[in-house]
N, C-alpha and C. Protein backbone atom coordinates (compact mmCIF):
# COMPACT_ATOMS: atom_id res chain seq x y z
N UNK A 1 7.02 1.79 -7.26
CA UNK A 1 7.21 2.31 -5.92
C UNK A 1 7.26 1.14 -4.95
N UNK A 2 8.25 1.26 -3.97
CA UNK A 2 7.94 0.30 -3.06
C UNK A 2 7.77 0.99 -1.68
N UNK A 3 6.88 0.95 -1.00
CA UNK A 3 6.91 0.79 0.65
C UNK A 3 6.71 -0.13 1.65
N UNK A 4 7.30 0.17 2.94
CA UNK A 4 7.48 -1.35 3.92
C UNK A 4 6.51 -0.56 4.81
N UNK A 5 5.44 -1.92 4.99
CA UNK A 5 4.14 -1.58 5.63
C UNK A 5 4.56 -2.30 6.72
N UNK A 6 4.57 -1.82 8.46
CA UNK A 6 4.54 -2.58 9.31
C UNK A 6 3.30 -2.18 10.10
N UNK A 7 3.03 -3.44 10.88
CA UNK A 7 2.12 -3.69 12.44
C UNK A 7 0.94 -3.73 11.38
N UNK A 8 0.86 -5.00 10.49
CA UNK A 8 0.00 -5.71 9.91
C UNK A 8 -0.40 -7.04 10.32
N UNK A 9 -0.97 -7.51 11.48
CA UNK A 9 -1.29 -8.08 11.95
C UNK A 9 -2.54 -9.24 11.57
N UNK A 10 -3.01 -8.28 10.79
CA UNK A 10 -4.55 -9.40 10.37
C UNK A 10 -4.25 -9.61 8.81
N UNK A 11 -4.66 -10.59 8.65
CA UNK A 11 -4.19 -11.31 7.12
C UNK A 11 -5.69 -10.52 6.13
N UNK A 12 -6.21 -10.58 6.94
CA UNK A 12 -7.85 -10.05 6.20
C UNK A 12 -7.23 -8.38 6.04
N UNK A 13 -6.97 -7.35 7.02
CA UNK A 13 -6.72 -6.29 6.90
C UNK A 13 -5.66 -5.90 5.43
N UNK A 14 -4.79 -6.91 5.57
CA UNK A 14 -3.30 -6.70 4.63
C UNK A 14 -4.01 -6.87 3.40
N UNK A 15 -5.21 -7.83 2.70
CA UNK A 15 -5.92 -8.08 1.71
C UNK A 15 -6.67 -6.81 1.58
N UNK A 16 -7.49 -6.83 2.23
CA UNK A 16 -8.13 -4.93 2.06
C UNK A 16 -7.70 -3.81 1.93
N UNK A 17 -6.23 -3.62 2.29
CA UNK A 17 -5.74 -2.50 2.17
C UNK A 17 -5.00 -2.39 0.58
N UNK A 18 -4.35 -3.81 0.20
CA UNK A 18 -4.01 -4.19 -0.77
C UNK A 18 -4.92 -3.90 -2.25
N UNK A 19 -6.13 -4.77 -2.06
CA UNK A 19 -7.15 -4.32 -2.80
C UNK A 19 -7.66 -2.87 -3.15
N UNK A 20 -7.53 -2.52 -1.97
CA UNK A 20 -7.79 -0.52 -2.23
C UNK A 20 -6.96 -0.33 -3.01
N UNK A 21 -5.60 -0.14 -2.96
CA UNK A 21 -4.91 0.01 -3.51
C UNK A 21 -4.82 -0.30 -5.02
N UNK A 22 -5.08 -1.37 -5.30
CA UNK A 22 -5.14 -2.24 -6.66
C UNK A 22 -6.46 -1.18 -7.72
N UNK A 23 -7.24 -0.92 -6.88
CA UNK A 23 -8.35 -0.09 -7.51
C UNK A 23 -8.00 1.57 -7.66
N UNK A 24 -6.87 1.94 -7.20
CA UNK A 24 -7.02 3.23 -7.58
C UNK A 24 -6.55 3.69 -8.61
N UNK A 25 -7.10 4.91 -9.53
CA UNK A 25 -6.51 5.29 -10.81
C UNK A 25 -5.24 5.19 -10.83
N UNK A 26 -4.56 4.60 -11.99
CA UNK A 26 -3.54 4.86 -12.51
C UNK A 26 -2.52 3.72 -11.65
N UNK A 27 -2.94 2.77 -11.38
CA UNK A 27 -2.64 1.48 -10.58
C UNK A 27 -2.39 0.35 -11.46
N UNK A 28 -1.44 0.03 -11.77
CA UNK A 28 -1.31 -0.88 -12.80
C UNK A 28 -1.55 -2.39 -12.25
N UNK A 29 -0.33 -2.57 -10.87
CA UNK A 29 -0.09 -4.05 -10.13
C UNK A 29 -0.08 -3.35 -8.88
N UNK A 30 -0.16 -4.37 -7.97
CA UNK A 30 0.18 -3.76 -6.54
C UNK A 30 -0.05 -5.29 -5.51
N UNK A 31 1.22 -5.51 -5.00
CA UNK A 31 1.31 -6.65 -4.21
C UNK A 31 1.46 -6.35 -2.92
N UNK A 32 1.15 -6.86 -1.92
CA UNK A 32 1.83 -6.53 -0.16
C UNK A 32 2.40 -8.08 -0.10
N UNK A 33 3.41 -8.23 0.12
CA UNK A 33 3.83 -9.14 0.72
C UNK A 33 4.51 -9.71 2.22
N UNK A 34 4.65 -11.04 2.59
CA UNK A 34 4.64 -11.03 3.69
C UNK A 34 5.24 -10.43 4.72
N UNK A 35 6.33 -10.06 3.82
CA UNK A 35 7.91 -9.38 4.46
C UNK A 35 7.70 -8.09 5.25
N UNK A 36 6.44 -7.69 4.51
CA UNK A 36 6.24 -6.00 4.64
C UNK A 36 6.36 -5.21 3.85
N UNK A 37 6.92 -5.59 2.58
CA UNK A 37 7.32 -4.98 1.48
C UNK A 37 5.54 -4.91 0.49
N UNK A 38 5.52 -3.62 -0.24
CA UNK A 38 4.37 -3.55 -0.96
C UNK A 38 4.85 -2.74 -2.12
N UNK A 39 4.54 -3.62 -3.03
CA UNK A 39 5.79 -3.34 -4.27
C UNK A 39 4.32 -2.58 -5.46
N UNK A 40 4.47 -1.74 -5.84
CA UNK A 40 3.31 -0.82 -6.56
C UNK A 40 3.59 -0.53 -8.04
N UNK A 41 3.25 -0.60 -9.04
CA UNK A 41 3.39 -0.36 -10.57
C UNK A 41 2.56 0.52 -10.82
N UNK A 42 2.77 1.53 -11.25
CA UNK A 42 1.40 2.34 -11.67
C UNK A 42 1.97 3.61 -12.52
N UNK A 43 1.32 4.19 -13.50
CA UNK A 43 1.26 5.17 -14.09
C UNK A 43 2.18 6.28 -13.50
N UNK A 44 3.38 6.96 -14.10
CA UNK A 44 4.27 7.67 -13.39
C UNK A 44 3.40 8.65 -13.33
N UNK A 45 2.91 9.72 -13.36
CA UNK A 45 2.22 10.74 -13.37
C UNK A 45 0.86 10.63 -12.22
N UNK A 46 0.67 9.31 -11.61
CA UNK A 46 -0.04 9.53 -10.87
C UNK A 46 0.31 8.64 -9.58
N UNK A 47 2.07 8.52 -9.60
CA UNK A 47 2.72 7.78 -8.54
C UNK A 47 2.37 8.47 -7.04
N UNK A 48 2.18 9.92 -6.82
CA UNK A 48 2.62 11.08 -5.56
C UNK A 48 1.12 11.01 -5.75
N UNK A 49 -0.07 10.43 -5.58
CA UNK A 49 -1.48 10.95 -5.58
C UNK A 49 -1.29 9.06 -5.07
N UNK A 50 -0.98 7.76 -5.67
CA UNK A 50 -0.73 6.91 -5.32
C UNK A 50 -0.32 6.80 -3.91
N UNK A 51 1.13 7.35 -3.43
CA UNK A 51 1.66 7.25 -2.60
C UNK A 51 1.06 7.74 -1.40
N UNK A 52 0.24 9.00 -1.51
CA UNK A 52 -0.33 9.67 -0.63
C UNK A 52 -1.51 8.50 -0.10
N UNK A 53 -2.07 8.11 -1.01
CA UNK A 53 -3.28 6.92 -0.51
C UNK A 53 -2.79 5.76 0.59
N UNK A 54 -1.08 5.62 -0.07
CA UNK A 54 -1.07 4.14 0.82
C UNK A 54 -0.37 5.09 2.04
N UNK A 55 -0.28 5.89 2.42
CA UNK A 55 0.36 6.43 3.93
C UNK A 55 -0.94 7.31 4.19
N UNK A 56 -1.78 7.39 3.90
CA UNK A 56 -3.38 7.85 4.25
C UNK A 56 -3.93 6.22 4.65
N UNK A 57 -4.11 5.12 3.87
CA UNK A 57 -4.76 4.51 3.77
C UNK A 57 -4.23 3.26 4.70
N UNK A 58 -2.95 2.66 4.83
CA UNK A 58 -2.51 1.49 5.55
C UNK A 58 -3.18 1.81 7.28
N UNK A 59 -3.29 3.11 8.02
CA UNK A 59 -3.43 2.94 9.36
C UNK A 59 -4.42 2.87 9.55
N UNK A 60 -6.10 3.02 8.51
CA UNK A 60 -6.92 2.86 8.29
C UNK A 60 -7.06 1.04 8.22
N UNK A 61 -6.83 0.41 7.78
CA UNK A 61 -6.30 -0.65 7.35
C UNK A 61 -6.54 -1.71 9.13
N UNK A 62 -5.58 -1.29 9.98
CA UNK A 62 -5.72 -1.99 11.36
C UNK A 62 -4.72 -0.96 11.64
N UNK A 63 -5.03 -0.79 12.87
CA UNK A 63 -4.81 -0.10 14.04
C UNK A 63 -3.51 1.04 13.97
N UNK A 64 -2.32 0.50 14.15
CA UNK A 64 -1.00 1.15 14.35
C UNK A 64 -0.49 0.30 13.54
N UNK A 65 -0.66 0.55 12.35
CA UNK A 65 -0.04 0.24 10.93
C UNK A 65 0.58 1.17 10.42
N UNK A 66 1.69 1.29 10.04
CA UNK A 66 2.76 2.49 9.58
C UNK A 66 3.13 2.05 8.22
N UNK A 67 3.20 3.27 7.06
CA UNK A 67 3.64 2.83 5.81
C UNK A 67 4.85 3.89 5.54
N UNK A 68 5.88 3.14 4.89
CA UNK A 68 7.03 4.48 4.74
C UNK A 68 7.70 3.72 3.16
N UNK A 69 7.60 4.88 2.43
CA UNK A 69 8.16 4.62 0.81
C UNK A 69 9.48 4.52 1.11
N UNK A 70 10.36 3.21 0.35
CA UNK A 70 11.51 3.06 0.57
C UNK A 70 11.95 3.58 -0.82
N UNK A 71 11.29 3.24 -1.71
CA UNK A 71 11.92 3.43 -3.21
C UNK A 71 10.95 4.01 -4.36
């Protein structure tokens, strides 16, 4: 899965949100990179329980942070 995470502002925030991510079931890899792009590997069967976390979880993250699945 990939989604483009914008209004990531703190380098500490983009690591924490990242890390959440990395820990949830069925999470294989999971990178954010600088671009905005956050490229996700994980167990097909638990991709839509995945996805829901990182557009629950990025605005949590810092402030007016928006996550939208491109692929």
């Amino acid at each position: 899965m990939v989604f483009f995470v914008s209004g990531l502002t703190c380098q500490e925030c983009a690591d924490k949100l990242e890390s959440h991510i990395q820990r949830q079931p069925g999470v294989i890899g999971a990178a954010l990179m600088v671009n905005g792009k956050f490229i996700i590997e994980c167990e097909e069967d638990m991709a839509e329980a995945i996805a829901n976390e990182v557009l629950v979880s990025a605005p949590k993250a810092q402030g007016q942070v928006t996550a939208k699945r491109i692929q």
